[in-house]
N, C-alpha and C. Protein backbone atom coordinates (compact mmCIF):
# COMPACT_ATOMS: atom_id res chain seq x y z
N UNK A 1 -24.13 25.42 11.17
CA UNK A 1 -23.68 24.66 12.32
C UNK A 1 -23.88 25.52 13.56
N UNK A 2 -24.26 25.10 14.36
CA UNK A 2 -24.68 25.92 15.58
C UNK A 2 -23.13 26.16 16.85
N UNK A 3 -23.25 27.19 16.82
CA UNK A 3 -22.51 27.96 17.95
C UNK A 3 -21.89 26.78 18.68
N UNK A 4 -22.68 25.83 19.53
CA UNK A 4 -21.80 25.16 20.37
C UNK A 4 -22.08 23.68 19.65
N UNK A 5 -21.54 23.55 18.59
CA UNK A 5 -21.31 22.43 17.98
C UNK A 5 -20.07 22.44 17.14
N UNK A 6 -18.86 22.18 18.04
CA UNK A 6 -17.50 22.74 17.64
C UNK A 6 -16.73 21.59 17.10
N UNK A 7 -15.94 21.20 15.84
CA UNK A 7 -15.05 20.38 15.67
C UNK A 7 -14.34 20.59 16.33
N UNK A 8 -13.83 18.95 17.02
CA UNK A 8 -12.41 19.06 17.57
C UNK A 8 -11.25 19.57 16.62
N UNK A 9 -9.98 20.09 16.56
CA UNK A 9 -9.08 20.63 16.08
C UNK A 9 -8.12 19.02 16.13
N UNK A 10 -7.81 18.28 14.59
CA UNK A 10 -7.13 17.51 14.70
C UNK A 10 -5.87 17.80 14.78
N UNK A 11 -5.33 17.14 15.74
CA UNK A 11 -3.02 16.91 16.06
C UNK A 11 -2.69 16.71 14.68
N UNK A 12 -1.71 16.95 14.40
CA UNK A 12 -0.39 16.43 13.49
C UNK A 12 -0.36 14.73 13.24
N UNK A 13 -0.51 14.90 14.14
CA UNK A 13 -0.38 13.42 14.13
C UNK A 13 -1.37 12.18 13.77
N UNK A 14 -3.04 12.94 14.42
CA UNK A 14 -3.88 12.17 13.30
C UNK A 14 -4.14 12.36 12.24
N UNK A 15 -4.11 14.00 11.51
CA UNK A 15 -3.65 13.81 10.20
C UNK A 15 -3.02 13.23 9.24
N UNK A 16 -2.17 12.74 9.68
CA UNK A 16 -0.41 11.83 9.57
C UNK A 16 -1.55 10.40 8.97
N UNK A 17 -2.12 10.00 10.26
CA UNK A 17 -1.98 8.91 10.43
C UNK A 17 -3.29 8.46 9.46
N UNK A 18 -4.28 9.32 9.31
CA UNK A 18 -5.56 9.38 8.32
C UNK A 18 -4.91 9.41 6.59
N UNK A 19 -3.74 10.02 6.58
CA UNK A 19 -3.16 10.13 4.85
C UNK A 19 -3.05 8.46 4.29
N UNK A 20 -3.15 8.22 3.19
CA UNK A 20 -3.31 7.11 2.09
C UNK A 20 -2.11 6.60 2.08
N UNK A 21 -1.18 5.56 1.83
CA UNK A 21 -0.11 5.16 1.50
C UNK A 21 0.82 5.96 0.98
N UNK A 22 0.55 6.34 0.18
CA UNK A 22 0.91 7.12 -1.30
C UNK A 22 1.28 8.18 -1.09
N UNK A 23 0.24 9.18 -0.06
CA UNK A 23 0.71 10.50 0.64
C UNK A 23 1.57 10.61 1.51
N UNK A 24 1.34 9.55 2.22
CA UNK A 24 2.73 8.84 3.17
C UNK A 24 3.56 9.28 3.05
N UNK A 25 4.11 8.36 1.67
CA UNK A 25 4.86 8.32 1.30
C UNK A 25 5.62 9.84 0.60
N UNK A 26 5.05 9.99 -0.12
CA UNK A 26 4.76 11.69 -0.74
C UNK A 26 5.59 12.77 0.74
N UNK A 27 4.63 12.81 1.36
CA UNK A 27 5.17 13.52 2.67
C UNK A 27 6.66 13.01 3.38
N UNK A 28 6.51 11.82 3.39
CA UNK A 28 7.92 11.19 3.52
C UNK A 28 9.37 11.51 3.13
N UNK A 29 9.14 11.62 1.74
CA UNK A 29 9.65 11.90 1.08
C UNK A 29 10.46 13.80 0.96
N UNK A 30 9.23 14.26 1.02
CA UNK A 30 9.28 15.40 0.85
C UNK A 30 9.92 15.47 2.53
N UNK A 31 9.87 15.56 3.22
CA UNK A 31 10.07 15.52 4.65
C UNK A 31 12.05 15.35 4.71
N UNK A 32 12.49 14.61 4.40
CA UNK A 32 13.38 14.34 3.96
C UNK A 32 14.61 14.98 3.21
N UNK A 33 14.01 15.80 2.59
CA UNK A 33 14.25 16.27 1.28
C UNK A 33 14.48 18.06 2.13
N UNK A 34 13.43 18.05 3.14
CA UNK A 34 13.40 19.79 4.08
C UNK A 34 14.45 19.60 4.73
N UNK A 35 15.23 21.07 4.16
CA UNK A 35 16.87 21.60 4.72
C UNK A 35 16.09 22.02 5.98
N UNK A 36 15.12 22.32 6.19
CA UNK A 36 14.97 23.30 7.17
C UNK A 36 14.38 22.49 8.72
N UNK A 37 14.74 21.31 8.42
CA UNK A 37 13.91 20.04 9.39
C UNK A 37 15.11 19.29 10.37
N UNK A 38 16.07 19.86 10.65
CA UNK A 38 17.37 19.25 11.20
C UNK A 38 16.64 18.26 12.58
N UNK A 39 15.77 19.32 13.38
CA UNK A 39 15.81 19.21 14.92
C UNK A 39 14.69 17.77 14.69
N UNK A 40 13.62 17.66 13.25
CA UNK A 40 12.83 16.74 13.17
C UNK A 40 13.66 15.22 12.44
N UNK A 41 14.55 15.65 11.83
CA UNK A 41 15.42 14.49 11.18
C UNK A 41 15.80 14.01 11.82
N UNK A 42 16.39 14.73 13.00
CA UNK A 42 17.25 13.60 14.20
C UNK A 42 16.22 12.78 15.03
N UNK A 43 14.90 12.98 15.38
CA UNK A 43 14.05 12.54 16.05
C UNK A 43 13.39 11.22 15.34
N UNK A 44 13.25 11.57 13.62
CA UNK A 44 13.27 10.54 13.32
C UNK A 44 13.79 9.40 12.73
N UNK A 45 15.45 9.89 12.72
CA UNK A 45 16.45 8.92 12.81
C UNK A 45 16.35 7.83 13.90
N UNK A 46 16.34 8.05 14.99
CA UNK A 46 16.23 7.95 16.34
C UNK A 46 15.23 6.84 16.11
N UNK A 47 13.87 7.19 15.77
CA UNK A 47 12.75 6.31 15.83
C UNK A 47 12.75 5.14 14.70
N UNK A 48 13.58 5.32 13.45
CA UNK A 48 13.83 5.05 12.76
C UNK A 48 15.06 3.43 13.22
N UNK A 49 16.01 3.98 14.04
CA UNK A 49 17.01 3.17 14.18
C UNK A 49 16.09 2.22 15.26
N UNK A 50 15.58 2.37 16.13
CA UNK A 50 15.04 1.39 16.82
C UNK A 50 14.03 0.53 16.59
N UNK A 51 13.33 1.06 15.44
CA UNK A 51 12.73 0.51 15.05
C UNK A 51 13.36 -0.93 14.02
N UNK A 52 14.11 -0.68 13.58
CA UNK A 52 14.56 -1.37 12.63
C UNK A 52 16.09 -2.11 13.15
N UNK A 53 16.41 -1.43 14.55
CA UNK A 53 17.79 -1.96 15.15
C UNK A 53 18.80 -1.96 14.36
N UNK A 54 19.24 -0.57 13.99
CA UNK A 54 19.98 -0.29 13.33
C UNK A 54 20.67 0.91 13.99
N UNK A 55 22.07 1.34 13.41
CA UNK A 55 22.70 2.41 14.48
C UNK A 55 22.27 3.93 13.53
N UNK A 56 22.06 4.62 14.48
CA UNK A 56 21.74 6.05 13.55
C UNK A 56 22.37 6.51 12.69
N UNK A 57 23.57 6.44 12.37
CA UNK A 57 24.67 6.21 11.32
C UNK A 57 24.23 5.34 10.37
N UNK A 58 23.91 4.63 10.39
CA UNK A 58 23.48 3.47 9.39
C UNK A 58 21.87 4.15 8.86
N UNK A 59 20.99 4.45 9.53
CA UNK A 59 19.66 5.06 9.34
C UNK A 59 19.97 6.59 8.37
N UNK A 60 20.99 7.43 8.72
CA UNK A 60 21.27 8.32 8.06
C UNK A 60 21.98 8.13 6.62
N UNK A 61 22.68 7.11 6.52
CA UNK A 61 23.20 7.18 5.32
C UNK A 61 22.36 6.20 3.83
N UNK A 62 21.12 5.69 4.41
CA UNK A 62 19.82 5.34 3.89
C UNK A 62 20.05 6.32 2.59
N UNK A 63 19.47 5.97 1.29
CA UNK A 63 19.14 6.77 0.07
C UNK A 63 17.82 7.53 0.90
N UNK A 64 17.15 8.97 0.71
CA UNK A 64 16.05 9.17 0.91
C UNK A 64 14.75 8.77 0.72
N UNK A 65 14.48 7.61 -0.44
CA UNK A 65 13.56 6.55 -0.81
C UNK A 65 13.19 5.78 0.46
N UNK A 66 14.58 4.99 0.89
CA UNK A 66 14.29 4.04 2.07
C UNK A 66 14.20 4.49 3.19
N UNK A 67 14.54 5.82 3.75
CA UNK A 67 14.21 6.58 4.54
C UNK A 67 13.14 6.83 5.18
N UNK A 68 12.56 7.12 3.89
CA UNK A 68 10.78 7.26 3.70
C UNK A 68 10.18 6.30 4.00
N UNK A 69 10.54 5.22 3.64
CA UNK A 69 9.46 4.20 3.44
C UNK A 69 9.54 3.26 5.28
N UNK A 70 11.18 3.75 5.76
CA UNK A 70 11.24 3.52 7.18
C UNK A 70 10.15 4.05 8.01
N UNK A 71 10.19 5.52 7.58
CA UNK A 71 9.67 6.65 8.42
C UNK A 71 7.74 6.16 7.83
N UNK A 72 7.08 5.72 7.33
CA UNK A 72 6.12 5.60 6.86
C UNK A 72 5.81 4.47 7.90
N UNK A 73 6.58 3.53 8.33
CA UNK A 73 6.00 2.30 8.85
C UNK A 73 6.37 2.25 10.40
N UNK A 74 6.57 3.60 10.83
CA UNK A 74 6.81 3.64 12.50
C UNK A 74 5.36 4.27 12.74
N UNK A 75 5.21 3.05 13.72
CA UNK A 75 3.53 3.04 13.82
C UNK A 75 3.21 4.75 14.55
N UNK A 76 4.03 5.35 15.37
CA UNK A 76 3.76 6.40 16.09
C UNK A 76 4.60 7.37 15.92
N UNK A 77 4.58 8.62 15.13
CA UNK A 77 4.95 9.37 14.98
C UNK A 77 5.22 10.88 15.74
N UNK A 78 5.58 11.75 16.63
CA UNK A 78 5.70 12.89 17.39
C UNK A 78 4.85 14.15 16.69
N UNK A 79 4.12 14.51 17.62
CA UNK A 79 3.56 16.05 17.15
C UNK A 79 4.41 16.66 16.00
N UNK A 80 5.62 17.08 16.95
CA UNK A 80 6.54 17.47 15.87
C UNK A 80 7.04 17.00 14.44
N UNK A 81 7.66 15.79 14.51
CA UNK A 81 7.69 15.08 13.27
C UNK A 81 5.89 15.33 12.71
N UNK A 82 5.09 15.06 12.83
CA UNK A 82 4.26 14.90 11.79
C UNK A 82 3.80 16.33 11.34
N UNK A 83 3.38 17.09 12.10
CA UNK A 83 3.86 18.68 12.01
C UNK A 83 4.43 18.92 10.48
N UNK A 84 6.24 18.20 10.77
CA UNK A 84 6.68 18.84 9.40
C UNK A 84 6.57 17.63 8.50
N UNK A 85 6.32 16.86 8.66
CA UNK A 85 5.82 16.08 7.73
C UNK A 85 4.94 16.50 7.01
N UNK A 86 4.20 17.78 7.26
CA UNK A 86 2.58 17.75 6.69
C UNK A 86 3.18 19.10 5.84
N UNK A 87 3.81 19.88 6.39
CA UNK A 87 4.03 20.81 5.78
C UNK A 87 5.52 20.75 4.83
N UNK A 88 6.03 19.54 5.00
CA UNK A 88 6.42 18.99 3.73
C UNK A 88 6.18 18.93 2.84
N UNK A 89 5.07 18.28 3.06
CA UNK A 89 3.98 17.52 1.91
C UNK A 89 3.29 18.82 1.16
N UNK A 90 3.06 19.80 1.98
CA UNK A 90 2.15 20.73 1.19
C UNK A 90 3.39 21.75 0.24
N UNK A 91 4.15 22.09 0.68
CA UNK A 91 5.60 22.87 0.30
C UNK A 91 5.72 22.41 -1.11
N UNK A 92 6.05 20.90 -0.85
CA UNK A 92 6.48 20.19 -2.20
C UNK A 92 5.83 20.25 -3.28
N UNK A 93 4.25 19.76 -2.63
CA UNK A 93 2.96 19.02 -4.21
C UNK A 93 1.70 19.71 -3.89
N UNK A 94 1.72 20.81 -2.62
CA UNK A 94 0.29 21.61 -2.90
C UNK A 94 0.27 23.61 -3.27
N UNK A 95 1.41 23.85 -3.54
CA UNK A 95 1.83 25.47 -3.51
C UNK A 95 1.03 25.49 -4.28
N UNK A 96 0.29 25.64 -5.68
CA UNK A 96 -0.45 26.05 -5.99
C UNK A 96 -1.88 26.10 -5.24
N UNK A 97 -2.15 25.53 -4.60
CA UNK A 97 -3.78 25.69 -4.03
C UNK A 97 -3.44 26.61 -2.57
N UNK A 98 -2.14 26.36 -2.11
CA UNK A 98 -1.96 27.23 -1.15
C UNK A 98 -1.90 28.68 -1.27
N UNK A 99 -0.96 29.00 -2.68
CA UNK A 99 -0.86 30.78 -3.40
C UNK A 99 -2.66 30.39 -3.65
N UNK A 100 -3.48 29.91 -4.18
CA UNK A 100 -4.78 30.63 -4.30
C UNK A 100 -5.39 30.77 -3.30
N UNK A 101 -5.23 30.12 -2.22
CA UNK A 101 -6.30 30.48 -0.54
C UNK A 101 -5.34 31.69 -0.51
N UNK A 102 -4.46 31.74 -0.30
CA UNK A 102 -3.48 33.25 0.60
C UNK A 102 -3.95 33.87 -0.67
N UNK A 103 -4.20 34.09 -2.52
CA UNK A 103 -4.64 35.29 -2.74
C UNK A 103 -5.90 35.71 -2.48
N UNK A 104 -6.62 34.66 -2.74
CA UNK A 104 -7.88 34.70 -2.05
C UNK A 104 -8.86 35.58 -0.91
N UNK A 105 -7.39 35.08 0.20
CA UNK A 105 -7.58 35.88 1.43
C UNK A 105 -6.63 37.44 1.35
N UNK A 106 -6.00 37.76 0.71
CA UNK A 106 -4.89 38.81 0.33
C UNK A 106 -3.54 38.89 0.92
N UNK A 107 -3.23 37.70 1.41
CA UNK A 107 -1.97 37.59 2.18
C UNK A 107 -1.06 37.46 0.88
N UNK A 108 0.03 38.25 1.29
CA UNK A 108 0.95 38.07 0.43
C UNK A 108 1.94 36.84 0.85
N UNK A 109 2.42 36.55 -0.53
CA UNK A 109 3.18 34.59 -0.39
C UNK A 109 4.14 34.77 -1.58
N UNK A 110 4.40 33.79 -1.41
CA UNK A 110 5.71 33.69 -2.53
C UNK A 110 5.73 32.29 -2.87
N UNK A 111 5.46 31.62 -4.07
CA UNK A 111 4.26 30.31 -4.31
C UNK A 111 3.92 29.74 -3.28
N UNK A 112 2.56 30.31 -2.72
CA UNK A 112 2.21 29.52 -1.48
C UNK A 112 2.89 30.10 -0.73
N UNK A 113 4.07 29.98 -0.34
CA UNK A 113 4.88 30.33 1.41
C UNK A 113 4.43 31.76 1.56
N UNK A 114 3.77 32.29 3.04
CA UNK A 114 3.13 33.41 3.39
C UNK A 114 4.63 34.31 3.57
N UNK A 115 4.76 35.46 2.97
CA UNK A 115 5.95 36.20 3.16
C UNK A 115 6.10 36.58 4.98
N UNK A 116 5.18 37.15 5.33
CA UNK A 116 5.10 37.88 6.14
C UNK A 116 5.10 37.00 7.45
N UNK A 117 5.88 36.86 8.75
CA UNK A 117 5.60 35.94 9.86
C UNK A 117 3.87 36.03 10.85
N UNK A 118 4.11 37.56 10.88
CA UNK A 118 2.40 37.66 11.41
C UNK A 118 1.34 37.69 10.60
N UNK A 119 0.71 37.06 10.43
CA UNK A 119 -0.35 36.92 9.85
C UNK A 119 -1.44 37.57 10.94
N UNK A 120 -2.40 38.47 10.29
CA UNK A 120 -3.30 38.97 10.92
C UNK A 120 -4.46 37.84 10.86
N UNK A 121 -4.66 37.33 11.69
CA UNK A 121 -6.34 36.48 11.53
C UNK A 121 -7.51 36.87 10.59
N UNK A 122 -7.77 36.64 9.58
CA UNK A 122 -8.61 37.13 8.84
C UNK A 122 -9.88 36.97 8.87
N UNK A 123 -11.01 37.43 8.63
CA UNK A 123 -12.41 37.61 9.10
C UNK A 123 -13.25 36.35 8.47
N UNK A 124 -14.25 35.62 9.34
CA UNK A 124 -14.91 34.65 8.99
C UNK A 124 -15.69 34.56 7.23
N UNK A 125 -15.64 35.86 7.07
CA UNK A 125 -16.39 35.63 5.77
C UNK A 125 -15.31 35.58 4.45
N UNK A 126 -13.88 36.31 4.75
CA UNK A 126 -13.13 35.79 3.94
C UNK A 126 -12.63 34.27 4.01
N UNK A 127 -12.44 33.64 4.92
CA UNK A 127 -11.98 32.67 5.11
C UNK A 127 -12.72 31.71 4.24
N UNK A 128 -13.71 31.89 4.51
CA UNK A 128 -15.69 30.96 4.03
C UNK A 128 -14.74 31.14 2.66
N UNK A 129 -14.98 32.54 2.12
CA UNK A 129 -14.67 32.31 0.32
C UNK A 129 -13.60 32.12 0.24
N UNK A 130 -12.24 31.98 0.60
CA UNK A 130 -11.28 31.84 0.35
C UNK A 130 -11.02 29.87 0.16
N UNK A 131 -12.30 29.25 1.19
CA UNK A 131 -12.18 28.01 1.22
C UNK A 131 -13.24 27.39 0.39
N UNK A 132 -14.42 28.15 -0.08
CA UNK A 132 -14.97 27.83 -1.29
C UNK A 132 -14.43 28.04 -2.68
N UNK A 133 -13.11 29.03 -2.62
CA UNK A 133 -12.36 28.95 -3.70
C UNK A 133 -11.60 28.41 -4.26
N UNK A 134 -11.07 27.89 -3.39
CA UNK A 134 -9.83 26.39 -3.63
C UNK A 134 -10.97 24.83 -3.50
N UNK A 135 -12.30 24.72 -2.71
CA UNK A 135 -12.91 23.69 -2.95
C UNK A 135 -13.11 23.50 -4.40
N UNK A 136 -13.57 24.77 -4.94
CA UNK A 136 -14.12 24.54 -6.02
C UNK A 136 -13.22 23.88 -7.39
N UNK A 137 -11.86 24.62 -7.50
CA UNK A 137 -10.86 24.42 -7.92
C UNK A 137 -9.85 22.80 -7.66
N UNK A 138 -9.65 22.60 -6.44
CA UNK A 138 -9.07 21.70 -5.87
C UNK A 138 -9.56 20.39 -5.29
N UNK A 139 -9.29 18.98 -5.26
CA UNK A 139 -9.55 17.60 -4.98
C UNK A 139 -10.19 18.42 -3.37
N UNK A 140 -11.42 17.47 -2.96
CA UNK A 140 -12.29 18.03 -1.88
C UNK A 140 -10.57 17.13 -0.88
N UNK A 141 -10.14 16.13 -1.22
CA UNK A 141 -9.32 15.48 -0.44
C UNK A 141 -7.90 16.56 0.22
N UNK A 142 -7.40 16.70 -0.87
CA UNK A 142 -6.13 17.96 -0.94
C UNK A 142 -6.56 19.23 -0.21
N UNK A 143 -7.81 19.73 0.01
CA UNK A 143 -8.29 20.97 0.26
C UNK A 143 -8.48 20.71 2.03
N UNK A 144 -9.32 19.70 2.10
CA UNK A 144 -9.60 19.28 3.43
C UNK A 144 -8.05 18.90 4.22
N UNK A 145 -7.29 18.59 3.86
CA UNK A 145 -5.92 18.22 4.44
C UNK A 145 -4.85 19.37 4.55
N UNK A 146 -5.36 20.73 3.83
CA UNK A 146 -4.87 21.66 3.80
C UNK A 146 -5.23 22.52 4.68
N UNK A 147 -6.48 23.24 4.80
CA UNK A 147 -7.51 23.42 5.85
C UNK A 147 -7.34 22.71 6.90
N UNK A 148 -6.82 21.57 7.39
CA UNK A 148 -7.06 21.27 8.77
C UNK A 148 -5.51 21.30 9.33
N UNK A 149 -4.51 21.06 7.98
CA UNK A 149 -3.35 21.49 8.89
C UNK A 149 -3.00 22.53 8.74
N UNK A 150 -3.00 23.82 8.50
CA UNK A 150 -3.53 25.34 8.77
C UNK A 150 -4.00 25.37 10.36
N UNK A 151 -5.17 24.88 10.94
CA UNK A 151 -5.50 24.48 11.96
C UNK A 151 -4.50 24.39 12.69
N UNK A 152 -4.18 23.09 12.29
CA UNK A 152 -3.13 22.14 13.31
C UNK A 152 -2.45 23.18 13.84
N UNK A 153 -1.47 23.93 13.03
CA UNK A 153 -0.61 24.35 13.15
C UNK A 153 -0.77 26.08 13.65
N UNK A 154 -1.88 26.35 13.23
CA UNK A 154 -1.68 27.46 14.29
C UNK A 154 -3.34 28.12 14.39
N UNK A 155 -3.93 27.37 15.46
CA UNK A 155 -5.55 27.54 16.05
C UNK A 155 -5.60 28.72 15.76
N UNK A 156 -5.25 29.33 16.23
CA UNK A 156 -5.53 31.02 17.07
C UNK A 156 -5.96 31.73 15.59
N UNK A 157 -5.01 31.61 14.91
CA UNK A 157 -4.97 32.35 13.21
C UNK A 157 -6.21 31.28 12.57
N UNK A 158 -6.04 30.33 12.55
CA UNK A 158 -6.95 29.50 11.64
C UNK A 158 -7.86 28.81 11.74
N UNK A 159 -8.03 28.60 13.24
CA UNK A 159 -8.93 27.97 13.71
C UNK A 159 -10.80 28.30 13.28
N UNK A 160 -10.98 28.97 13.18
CA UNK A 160 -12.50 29.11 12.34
C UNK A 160 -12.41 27.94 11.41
N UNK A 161 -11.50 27.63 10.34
CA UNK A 161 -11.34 27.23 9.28
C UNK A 161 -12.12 25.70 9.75
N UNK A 162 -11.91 25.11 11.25
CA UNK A 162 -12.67 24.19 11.20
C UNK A 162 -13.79 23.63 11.50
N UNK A 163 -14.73 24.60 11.27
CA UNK A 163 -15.90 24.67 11.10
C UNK A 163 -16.48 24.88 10.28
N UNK A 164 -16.11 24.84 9.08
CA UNK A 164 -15.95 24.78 7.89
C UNK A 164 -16.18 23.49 6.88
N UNK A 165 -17.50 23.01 6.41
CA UNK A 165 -17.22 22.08 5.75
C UNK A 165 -16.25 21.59 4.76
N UNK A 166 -15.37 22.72 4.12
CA UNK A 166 -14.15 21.96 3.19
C UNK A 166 -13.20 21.60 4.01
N UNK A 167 -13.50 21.64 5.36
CA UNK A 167 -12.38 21.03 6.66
C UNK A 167 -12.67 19.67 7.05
N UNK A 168 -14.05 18.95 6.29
CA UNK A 168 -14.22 17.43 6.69
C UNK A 168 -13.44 16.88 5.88
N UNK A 169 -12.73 15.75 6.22
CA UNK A 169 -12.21 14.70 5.63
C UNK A 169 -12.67 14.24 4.74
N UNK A 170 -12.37 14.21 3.32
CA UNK A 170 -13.88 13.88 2.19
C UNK A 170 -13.80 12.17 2.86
């Protein structure tokens, strides 16, 4: 791919909005389920209750099933919310392909989750094999959705990654 022929870097949010029903839902779910998502739960309580004209009290005390399936059908979702939506989704049903890119690349993790907060940017040619290693291993679908929210979420560190053919959308 030539020098100035750059993928755009997809938002949170069209990622979100490109996932299958099923992953949706999956992420939804899992989303839900993250202790660590307070400041995103209330946002999409919020979007949640108006959507459906219901009082946020009533939206919160939802089983997490119907929650999901609220939060799945609000046509527009926030950077933020979809953000952890995505890394919901990967936390929950992708740690294994995530611990093999981070051993891959030699970052130390703890299944999948990177121990360490700084991550040093790692060099274009590990990256290349680190993402031909999990292609090879992993659904081209799961890999590409992994790879681009890596991206999403933090250019500066990962951004090579999308220039990268296991970064197209199969």
């Amino acid at each position: 791919m030539a020098e100035n022929d750059q993928r755009e870097i997809s938002r949170p949010s069209q990622l979100w909005k490109q996932l299958s029903a099923e992953r949706k839902q999956q992420s939804a779910e899992a989303f839900w389920r993250d202790n660590n998502a307070s400041v995103e739960h209330a946002e999409a309580i919020v979007a949640i209750a108006q959507r459906i004209k219901f009082r946020a009290k009533s939206v919160i005390a939802l089983p997490v099933e119907k929650k999901a399936r609220h939060l799945v059908a609000v046509s527009a979702v926030s950077e933020l919310v979809a953000a952890r939506l995505l890394v919901a989704y990967h936390l929950a049903h992708q740690r294994p392909m995530m611990g093999a890119f981070h051993d891959a690349l030699g970052i130390a993790h703890e299944e999948g989750l990177i121990k360490d907060e700084t991550v040093v940017k790692p060099d274009s040619d590990k990256l290349k094999n680190a993402a031909d290693q999990i292609a090879a291993k992993y659904p081209a679908e799961d890999v590409s959705l992994y790879l681009s929210t890596l991206v999403s979420q933090d250019p500066e560190t990962w951004g090579e990654l999308a220039q990268l053919p296991q970064t197209i959308p199969a």
